[in-house]
Protein backbone atom coordinates (compact mmCIF):
# COMPACT_ATOMS: atom_id res chain seq x y z
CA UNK A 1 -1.74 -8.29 -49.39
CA UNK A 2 -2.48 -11.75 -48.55
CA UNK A 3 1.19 -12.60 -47.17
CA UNK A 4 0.92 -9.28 -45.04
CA UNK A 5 -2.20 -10.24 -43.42
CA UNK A 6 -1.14 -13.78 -42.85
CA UNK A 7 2.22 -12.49 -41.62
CA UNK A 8 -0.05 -10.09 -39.52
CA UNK A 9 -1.62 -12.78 -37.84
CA UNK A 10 0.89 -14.61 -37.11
CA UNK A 11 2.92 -12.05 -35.58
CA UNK A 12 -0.64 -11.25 -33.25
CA UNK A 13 -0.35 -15.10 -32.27
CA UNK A 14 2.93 -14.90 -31.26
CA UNK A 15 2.14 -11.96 -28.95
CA UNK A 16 -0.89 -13.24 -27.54
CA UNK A 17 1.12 -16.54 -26.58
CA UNK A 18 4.18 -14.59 -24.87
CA UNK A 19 2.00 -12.47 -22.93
CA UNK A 20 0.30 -15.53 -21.80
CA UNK A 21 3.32 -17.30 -20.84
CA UNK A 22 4.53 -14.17 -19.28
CA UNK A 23 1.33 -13.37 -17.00
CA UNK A 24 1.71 -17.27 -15.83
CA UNK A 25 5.17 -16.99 -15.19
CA UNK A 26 4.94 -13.96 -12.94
CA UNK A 27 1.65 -14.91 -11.53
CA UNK A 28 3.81 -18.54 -10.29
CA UNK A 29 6.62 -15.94 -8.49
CA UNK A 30 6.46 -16.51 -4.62
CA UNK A 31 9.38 -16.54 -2.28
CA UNK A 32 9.79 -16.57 1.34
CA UNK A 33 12.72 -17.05 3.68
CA UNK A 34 14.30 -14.18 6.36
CA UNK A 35 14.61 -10.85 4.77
CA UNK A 36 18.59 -9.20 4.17
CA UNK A 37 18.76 -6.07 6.39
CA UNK A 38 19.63 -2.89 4.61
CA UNK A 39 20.04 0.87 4.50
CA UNK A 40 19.98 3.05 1.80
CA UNK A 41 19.23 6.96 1.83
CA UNK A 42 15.70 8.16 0.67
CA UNK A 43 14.94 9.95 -2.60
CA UNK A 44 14.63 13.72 -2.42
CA UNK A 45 14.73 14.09 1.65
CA UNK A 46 18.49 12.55 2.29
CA UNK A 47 17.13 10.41 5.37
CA UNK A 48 18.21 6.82 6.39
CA UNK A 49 16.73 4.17 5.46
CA UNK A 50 17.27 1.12 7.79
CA UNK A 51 14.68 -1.80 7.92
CA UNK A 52 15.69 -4.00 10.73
CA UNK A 53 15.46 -0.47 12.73
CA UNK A 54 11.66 -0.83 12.12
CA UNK A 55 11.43 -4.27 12.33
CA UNK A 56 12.84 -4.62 15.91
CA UNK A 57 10.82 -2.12 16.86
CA UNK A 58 7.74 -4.35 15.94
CA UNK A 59 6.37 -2.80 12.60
CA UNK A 60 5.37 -5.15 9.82
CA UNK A 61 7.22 -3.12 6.51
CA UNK A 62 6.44 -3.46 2.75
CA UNK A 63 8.26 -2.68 0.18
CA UNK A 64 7.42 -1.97 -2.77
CA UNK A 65 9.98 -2.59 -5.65
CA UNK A 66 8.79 -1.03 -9.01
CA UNK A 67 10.41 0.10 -12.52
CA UNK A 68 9.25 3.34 -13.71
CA UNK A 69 8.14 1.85 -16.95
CA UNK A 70 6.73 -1.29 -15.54
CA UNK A 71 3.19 -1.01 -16.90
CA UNK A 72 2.05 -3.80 -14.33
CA UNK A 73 3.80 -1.74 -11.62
CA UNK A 74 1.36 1.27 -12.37
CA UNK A 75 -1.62 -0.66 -12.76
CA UNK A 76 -1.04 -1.59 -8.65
CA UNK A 77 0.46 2.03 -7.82
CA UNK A 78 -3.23 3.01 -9.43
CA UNK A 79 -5.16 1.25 -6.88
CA UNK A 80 -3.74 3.40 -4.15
CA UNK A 81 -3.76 0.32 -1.88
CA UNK A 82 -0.04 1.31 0.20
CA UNK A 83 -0.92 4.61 0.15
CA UNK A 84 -4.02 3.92 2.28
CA UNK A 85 -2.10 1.22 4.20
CA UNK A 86 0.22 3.49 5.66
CA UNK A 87 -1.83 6.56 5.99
CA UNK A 88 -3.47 4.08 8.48
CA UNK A 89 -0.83 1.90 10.16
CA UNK A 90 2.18 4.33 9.05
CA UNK A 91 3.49 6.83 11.44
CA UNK A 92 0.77 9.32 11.45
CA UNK A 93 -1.55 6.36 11.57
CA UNK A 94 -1.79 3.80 14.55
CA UNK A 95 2.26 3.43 13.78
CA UNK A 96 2.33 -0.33 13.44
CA UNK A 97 3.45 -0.80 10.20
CA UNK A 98 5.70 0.91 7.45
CA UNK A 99 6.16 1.28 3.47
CA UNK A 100 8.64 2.03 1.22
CA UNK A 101 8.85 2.13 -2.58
CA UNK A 102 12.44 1.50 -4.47
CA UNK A 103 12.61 1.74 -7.85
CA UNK A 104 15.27 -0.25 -9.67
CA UNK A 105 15.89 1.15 -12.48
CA UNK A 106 19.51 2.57 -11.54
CA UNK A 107 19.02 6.20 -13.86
CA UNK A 108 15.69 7.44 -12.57
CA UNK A 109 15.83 10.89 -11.27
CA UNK A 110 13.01 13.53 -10.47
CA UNK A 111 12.32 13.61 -14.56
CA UNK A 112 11.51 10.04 -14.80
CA UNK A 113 9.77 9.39 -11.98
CA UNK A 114 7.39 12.45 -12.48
CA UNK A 115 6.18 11.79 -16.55
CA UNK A 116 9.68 11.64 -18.72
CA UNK A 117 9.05 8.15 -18.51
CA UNK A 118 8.18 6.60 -21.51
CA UNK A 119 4.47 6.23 -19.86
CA UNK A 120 3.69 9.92 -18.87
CA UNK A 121 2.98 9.04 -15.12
CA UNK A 122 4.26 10.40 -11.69
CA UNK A 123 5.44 8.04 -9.47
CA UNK A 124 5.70 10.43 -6.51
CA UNK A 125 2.27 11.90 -7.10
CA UNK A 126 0.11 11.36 -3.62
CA UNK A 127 2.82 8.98 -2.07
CA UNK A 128 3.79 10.48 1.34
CA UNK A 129 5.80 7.27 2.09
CA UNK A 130 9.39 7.14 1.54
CA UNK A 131 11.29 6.58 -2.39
CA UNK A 132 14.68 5.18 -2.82
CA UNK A 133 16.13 4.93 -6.38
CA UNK A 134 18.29 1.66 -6.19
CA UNK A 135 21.36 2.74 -7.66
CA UNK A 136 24.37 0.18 -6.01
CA UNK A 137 24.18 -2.47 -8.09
CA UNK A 138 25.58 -5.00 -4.99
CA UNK A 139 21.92 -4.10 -4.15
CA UNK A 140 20.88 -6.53 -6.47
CA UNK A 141 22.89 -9.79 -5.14
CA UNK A 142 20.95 -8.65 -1.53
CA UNK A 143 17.63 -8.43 -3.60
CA UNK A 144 17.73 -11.98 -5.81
CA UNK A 145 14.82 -12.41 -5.96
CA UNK A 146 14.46 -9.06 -8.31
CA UNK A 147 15.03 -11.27 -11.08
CA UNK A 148 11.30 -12.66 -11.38
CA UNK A 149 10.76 -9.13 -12.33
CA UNK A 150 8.61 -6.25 -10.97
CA UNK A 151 6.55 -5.43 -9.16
CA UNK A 152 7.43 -7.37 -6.55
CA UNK A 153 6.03 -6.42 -3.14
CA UNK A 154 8.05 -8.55 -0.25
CA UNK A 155 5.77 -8.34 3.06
CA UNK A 156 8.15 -8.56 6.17
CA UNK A 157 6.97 -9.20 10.10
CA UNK A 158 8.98 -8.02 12.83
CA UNK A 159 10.63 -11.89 13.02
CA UNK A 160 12.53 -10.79 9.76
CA UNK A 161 10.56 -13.43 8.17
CA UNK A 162 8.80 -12.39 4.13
CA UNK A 163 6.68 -13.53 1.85
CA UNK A 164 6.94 -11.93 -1.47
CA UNK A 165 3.98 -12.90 -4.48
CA UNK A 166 3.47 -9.79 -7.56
CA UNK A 167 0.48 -8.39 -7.23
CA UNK A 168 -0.47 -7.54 -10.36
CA UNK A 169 0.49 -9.59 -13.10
CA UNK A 170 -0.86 -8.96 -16.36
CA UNK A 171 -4.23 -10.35 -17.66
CA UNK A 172 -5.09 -10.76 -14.29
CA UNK A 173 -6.88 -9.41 -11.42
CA UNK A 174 -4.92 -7.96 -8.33
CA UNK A 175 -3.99 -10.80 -5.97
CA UNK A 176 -6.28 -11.09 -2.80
CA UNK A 177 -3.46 -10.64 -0.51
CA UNK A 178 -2.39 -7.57 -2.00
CA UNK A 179 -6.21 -5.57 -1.58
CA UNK A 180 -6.45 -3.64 1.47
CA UNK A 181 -8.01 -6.24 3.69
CA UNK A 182 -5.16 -8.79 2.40
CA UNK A 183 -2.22 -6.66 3.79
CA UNK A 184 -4.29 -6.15 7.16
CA UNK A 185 -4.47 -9.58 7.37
CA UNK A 186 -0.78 -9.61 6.59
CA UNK A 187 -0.47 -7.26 9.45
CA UNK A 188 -2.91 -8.72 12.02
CA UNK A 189 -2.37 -12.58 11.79
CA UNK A 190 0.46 -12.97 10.35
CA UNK A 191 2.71 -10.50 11.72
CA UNK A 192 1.03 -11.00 14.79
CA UNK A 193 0.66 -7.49 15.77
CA UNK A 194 -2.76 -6.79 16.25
CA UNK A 195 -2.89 -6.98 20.08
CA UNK A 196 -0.91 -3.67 20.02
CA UNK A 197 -3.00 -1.95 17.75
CA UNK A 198 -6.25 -3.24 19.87
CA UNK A 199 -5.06 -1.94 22.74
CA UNK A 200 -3.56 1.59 21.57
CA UNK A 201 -7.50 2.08 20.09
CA UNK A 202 -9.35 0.89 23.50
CA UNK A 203 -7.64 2.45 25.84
CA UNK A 204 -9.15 5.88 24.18
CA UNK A 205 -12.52 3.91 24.81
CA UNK A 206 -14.10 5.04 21.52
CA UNK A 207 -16.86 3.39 19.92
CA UNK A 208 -19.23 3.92 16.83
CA UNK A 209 -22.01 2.31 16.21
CA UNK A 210 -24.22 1.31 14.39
CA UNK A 211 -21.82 -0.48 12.29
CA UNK A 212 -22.92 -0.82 9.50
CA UNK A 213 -25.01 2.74 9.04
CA UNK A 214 -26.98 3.94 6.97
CA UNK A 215 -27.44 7.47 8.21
CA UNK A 216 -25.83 8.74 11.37
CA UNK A 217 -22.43 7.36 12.91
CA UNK A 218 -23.09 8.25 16.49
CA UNK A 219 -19.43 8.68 18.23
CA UNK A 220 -18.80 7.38 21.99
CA UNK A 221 -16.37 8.26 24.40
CA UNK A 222 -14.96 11.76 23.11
CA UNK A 223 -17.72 13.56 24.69
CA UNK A 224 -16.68 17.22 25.60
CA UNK A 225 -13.16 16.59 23.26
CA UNK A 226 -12.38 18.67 20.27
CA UNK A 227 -10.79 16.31 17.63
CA UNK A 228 -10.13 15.92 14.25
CA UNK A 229 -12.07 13.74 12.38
CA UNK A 230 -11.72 12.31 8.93
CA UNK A 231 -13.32 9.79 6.93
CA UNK A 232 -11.55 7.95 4.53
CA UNK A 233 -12.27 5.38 1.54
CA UNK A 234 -10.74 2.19 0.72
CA UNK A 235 -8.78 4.29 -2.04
CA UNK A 236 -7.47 6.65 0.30
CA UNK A 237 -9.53 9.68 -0.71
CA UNK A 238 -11.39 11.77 2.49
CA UNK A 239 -14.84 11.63 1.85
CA UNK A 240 -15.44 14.13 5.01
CA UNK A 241 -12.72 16.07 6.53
CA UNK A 242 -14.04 17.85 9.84
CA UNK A 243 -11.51 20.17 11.76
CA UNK A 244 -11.61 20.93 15.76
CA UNK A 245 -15.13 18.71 15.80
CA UNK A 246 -16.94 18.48 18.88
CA UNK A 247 -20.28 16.45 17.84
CA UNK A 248 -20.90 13.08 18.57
CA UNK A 249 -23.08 12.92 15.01
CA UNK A 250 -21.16 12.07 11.66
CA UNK A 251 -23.95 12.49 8.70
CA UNK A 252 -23.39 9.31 6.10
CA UNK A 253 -26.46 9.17 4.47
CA UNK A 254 -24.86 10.57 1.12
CA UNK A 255 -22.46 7.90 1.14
CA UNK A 256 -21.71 4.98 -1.35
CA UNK A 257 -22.02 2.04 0.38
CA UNK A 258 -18.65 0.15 1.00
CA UNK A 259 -16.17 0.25 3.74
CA UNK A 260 -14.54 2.74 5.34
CA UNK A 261 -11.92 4.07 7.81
CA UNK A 262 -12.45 6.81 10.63
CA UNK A 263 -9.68 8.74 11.83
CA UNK A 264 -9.74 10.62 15.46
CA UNK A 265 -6.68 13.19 15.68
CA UNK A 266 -6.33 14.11 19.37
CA UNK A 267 -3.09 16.03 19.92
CA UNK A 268 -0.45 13.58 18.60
CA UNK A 269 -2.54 10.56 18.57
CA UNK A 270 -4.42 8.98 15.88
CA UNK A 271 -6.53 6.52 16.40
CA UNK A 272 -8.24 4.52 13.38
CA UNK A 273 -11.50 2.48 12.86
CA UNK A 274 -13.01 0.31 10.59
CA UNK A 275 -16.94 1.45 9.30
CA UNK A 276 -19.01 0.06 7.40
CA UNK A 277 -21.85 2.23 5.54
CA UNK A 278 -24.76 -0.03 4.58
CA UNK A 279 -28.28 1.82 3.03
């Protein structure tokens, strides 16, 4: 009994040291340089996927390379972070930016990436941005830097120019740049595109204010306008979902306090902005 338990601890020492090499060795994984162009064909719709297409049209794009039993992988997936990126900034957002996830694990199919896994989790689950199962291997001479492991999240302007870091790596918190504000600052400063996004929002002329409320978000500039209006969290969930609106009067006062994102849908626009609820 004695040898088992000193065997026992040994083996627990050896595990706690390799995860902790692991997590720094991961965590230390940054690259930059000018980004391959590629196109591959989505998972499940058939459609082309070419970046430099969106690129040279001026969106910032993130990608999102996972494995679907990448534990690390799912912990960021959880967080719902590019899910609520592009929701804003995607296509049906202020159309500024775009996301893809690409597994690289060269056998997943529908099965594994919905639960026959290994990890009982769904990949697809919520994600309205495009999937594209990596299964050319000269893939993986393009994407070198794949061999730090995964996730890795590559962050490329409209210059072709990335900056690639893992977001997640384990026994640690999720990188600042990675959070929702991090990527907007991604796509603001250093993607430069902000100045398109500021003027596709004023030119509707709509304000709210106060910002920060506490009670009532009073709406300018849509007066006598039927909209859509949603309010969304930082997690992507809509906290209040209000079809063919025509007040100027959003009730908060129920709200956690935090930060928010209103979205006007007027025709085939939809304009975005940022609220802060503060009791």
């Amino acid at each position: 009994m004695v040898n088992i338990t000193k065997l026992q601890a040994i083996i627990i020492k050896i595990l706690i040291i390799s995860a902790l090499f692991f997590s720094t060795h991961i965590k230390a994984q940054t690259s930059t340089g000018t980004y391959p162009d590629f196109t591959l064909t989505t998972f499940g719709t058939g459609d082309t996927f070419h970046l430099y297409s969106y690129l040279d049209d001026g969106k910032m794009v993130i990608i999102d390379f996972f494995e679907y039993e990448c534990g690390p992988c799912w912990t960021y997936h959880q967080t719902h972070t590019l899910s609520t990126f592009y929701n804003l900034h995607g296509p049906n957002g202020d159309n500024t930016a775009m996301v893809v996830q690409i597994c690289t694990f060269s056998d997943a199919d529908s099965a594994k990436l919905t639960y026959d896994n290994g990890m009982s989790i769904n990949w697809l689950a919520g994600v309205t941005y495009p999937t594209i199962i990596l299964t050319d291997a000269k893939f993986y001479s393009v994407f070198g830097f794949l061999n730090s492991g995964t996730p890795a999240i590559p962050r490329i302007c409209p210059n072709y120019i990335y900056t690639k870091e893992h977001p997640s790596p384990i026994g640690s918190t999720i990188s600042a740049n990675y959070t929702l504000a991090g990527l907007e600052n991604w796509l603001y400063n250093e993607c430069g595109v902000s100045a398109d996004i500021e003027s596709h929002i004023t030119k509707h002329d709509i304000n709210i204010y106060p910002n920060p409320a506490n009670q009532i978000l009073t709406i300018n500039g849509l007066d006598n306008t039927t909209y859509n209006f949603k309010l969304i969290n930082i997690i992507g969930q809509s906290v209040i979902n209000i079809s063919n609106n025509t007040s100027n009067l959003i009730d908060v006062s129920n709200l956690a306090e935090g930060i928010y994102f209103a979205s006007f849908e007027l025709g085939d626009k939809l304009i975005t902005k940022k609220v802060f609820i503060k009791h």
